[in-house]
PDB file of N, CA and C in Angstrom:
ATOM      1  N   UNK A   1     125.560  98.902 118.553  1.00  0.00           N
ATOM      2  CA  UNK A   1     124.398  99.754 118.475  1.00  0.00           C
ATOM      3  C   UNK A   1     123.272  98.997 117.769  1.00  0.00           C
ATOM      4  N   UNK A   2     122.412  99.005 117.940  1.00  0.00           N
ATOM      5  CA  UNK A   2     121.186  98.480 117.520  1.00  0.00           C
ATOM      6  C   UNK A   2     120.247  99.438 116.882  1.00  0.00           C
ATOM      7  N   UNK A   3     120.223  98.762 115.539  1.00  0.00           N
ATOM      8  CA  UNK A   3     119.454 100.097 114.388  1.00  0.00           C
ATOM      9  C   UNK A   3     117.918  98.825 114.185  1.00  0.00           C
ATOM     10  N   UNK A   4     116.868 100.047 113.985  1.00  0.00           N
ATOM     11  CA  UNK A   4     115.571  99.088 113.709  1.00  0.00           C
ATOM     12  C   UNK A   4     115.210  99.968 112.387  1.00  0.00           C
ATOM     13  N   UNK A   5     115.124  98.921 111.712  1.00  0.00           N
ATOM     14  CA  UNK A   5     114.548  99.268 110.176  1.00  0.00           C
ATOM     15  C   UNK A   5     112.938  99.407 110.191  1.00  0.00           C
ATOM     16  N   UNK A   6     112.337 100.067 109.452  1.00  0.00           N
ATOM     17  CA  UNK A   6     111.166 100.301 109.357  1.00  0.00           C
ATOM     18  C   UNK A   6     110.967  99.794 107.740  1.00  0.00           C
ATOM     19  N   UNK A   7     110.183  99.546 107.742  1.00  0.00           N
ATOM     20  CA  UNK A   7     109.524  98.949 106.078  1.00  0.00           C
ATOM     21  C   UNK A   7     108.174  99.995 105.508  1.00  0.00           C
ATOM     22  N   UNK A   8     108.113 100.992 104.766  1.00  0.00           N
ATOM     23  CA  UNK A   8     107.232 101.866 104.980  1.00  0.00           C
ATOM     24  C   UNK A   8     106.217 100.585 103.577  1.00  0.00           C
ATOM     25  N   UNK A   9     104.925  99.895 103.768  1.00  0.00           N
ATOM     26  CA  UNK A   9     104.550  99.011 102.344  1.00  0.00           C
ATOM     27  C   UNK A   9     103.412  98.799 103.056  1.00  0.00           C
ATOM     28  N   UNK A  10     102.642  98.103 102.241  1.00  0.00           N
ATOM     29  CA  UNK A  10     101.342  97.547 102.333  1.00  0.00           C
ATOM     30  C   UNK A  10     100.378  98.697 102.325  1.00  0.00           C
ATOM     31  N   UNK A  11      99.286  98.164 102.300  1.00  0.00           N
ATOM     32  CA  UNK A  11      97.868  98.775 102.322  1.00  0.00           C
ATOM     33  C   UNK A  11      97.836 100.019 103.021  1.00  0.00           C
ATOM     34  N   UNK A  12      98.390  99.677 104.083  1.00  0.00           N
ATOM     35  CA  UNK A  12      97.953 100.935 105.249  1.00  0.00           C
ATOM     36  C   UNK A  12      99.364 101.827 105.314  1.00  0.00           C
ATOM     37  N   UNK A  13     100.084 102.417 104.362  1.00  0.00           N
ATOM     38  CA  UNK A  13     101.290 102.925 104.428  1.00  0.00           C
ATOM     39  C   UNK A  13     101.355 104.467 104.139  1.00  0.00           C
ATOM     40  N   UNK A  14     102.121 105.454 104.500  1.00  0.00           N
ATOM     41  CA  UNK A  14     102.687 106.686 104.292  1.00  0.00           C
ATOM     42  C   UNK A  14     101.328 107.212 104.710  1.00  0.00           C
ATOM     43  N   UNK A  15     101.316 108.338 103.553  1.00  0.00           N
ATOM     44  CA  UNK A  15      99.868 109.482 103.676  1.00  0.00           C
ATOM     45  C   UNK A  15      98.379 108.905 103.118  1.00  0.00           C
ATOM     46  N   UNK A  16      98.784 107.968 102.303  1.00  0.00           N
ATOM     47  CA  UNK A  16      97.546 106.956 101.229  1.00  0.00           C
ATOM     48  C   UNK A  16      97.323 106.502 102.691  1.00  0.00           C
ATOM     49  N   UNK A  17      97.949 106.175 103.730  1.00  0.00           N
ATOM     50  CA  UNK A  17      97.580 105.067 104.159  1.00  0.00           C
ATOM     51  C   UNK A  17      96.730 105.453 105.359  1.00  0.00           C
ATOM     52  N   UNK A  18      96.806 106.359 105.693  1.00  0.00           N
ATOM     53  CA  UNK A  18      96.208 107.426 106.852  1.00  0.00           C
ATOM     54  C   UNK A  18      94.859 107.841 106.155  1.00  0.00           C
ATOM     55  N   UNK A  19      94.625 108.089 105.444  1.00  0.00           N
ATOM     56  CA  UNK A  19      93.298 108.601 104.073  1.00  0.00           C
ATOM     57  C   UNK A  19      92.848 106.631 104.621  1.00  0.00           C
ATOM     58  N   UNK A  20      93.486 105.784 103.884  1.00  0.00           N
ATOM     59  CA  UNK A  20      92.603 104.576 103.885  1.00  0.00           C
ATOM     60  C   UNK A  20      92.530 104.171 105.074  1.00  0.00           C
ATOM     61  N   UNK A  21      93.252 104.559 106.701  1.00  0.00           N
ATOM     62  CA  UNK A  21      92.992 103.659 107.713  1.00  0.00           C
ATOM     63  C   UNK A  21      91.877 104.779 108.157  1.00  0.00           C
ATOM     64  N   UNK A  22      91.261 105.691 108.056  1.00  0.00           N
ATOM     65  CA  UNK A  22      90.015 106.677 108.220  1.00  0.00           C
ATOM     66  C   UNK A  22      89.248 105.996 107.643  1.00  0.00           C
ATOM     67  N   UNK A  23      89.010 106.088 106.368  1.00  0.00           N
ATOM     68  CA  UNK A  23      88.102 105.084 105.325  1.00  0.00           C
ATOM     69  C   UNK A  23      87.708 103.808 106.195  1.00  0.00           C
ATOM     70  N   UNK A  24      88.928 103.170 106.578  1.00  0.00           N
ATOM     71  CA  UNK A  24      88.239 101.888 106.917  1.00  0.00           C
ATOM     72  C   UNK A  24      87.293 102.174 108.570  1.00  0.00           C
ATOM     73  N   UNK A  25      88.125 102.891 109.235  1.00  0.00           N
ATOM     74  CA  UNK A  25      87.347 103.098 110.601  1.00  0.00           C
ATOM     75  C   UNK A  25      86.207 103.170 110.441  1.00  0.00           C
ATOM     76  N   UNK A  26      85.833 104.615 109.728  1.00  0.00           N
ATOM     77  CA  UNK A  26      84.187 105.035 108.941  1.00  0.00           C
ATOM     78  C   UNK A  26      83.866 103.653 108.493  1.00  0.00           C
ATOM     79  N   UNK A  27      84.297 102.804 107.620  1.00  0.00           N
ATOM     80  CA  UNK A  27      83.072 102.160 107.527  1.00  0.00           C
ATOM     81  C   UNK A  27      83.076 100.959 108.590  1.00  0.00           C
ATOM     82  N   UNK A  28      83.848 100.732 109.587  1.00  0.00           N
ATOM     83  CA  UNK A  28      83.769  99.752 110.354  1.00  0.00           C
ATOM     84  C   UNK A  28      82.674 100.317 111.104  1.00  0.00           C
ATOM     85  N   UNK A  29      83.184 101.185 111.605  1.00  0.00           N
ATOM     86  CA  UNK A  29      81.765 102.076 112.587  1.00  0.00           C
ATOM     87  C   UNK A  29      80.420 102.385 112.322  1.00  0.00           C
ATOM     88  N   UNK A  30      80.656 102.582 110.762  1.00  0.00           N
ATOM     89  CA  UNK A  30      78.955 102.889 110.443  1.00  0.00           C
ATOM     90  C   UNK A  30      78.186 102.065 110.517  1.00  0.00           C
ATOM     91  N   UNK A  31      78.985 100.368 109.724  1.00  0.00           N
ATOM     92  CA  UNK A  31      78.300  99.526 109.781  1.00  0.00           C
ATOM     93  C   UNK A  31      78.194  98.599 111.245  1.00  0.00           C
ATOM     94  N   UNK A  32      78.864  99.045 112.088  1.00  0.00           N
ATOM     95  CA  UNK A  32      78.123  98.698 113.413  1.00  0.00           C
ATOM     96  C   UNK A  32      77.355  99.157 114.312  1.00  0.00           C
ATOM     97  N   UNK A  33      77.153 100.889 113.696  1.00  0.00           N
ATOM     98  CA  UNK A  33      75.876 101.514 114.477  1.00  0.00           C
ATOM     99  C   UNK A  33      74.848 101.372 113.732  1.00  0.00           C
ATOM    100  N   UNK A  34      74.963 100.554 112.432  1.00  0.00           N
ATOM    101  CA  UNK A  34      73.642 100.095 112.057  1.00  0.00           C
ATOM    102  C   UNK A  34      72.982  98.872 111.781  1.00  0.00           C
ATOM    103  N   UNK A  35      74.275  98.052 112.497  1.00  0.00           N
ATOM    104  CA  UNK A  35      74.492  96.851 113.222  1.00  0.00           C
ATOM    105  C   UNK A  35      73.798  95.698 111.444  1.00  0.00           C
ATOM    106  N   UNK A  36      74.924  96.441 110.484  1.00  0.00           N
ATOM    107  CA  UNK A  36      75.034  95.714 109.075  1.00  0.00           C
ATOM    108  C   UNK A  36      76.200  94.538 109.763  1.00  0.00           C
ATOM    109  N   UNK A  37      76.170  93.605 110.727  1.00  0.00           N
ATOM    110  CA  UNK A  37      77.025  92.376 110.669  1.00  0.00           C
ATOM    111  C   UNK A  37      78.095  91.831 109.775  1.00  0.00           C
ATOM    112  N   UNK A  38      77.699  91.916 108.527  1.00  0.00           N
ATOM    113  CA  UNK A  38      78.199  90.977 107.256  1.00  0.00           C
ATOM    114  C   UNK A  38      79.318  91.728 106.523  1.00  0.00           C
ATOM    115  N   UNK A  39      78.763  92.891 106.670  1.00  0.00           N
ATOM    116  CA  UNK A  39      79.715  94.510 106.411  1.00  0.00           C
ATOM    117  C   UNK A  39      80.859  94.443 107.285  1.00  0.00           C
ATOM    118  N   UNK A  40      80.872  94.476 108.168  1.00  0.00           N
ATOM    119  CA  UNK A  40      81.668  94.382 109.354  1.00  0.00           C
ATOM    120  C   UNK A  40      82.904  93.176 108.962  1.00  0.00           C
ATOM    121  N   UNK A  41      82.479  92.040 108.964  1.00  0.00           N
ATOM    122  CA  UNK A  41      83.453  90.796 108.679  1.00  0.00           C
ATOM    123  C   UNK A  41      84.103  91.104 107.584  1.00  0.00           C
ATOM    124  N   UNK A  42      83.195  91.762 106.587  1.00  0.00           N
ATOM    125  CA  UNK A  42      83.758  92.057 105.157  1.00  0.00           C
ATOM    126  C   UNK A  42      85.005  92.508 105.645  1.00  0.00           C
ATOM    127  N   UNK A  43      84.517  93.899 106.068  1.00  0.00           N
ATOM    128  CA  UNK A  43      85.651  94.934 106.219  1.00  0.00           C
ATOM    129  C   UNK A  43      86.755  94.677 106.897  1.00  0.00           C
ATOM    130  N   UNK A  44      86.518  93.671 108.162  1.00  0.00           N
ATOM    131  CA  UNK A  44      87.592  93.176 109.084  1.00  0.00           C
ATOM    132  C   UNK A  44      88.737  91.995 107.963  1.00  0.00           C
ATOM    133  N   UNK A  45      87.711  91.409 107.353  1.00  0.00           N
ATOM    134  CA  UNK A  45      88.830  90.319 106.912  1.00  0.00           C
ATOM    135  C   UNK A  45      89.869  90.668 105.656  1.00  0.00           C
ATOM    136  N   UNK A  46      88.620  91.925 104.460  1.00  0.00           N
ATOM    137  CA  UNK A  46      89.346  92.193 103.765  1.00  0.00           C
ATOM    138  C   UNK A  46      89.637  93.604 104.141  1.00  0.00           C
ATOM    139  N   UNK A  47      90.336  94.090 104.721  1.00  0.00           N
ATOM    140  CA  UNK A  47      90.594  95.880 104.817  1.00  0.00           C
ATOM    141  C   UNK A  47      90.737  96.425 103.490  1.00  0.00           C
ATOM    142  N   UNK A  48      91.199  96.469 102.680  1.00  0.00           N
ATOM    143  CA  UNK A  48      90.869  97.426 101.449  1.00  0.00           C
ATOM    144  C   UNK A  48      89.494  97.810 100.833  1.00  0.00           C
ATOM    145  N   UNK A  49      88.790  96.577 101.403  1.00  0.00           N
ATOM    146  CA  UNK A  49      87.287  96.846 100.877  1.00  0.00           C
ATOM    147  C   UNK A  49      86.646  97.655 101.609  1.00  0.00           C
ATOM    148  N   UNK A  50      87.246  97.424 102.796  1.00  0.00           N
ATOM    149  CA  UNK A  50      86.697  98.426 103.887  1.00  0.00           C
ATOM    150  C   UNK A  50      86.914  99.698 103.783  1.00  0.00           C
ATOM    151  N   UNK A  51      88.403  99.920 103.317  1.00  0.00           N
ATOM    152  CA  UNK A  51      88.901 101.433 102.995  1.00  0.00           C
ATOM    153  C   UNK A  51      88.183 102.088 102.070  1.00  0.00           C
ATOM    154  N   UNK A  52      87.506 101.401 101.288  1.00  0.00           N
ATOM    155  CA  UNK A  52      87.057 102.005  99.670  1.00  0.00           C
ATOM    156  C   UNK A  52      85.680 102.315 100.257  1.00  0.00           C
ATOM    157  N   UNK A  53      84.941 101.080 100.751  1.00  0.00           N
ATOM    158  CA  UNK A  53      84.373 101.785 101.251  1.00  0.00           C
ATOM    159  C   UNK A  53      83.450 102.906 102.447  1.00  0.00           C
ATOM    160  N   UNK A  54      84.811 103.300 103.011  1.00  0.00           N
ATOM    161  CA  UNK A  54      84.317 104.057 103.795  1.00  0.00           C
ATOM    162  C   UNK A  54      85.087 105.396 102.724  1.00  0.00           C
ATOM    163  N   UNK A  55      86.000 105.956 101.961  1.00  0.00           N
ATOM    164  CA  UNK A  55      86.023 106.871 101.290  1.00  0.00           C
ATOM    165  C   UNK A  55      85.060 107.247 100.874  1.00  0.00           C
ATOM    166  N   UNK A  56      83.918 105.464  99.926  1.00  0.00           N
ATOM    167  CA  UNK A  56      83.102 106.044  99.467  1.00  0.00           C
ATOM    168  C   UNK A  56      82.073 106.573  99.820  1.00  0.00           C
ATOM    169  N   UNK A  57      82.137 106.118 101.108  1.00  0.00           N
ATOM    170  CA  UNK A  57      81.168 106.998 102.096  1.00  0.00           C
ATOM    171  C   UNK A  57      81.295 108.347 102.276  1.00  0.00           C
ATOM    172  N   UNK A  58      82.599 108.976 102.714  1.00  0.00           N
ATOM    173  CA  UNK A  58      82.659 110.227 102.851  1.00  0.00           C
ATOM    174  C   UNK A  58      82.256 111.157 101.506  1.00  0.00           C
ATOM    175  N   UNK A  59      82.178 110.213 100.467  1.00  0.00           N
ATOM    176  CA  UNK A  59      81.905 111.081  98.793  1.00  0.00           C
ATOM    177  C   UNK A  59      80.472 110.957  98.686  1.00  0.00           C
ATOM    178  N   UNK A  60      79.304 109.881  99.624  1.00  0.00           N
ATOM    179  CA  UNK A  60      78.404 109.931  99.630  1.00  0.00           C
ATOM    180  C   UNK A  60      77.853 108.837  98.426  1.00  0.00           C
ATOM    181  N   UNK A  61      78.689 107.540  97.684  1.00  0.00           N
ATOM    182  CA  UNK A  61      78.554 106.641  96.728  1.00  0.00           C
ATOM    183  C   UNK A  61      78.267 105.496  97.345  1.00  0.00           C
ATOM    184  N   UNK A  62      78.231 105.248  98.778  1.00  0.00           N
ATOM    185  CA  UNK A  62      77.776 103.462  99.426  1.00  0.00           C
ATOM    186  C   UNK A  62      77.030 104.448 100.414  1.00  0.00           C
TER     187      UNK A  62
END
């Protein structure tokens, strides 16, 4: 029988991680409908920065 393990870790994990992969969408998206470039790479290369800030977007702080 063949069992597949799952590893529930990293950045983007459980219920935190669903909250931060929203966060990051929001700010991937915002900053490409307002075509902020530099924002974008940010967010792509580092994702946590991206997550924070697109939360902090939804709180209205970036």
């Amino acid at each position: 029988m063949i069992r597949i393990e799952y590893e529930n870790s990293g950045c983007f994990s459980g219920c935190t991680g669903i909250i931060a992969l929203a966060g990051w969408f929001t700010a991937v998206i915002r900053d490409v409908m307002f075509s902020k470039w530099l924002w974008v790479i940010f967010d792509v290369l580092i994702p946590p920065l991206g997550a924070f800030r697109g939360i902090f977007m939804w709180l209205g702080w970036a």
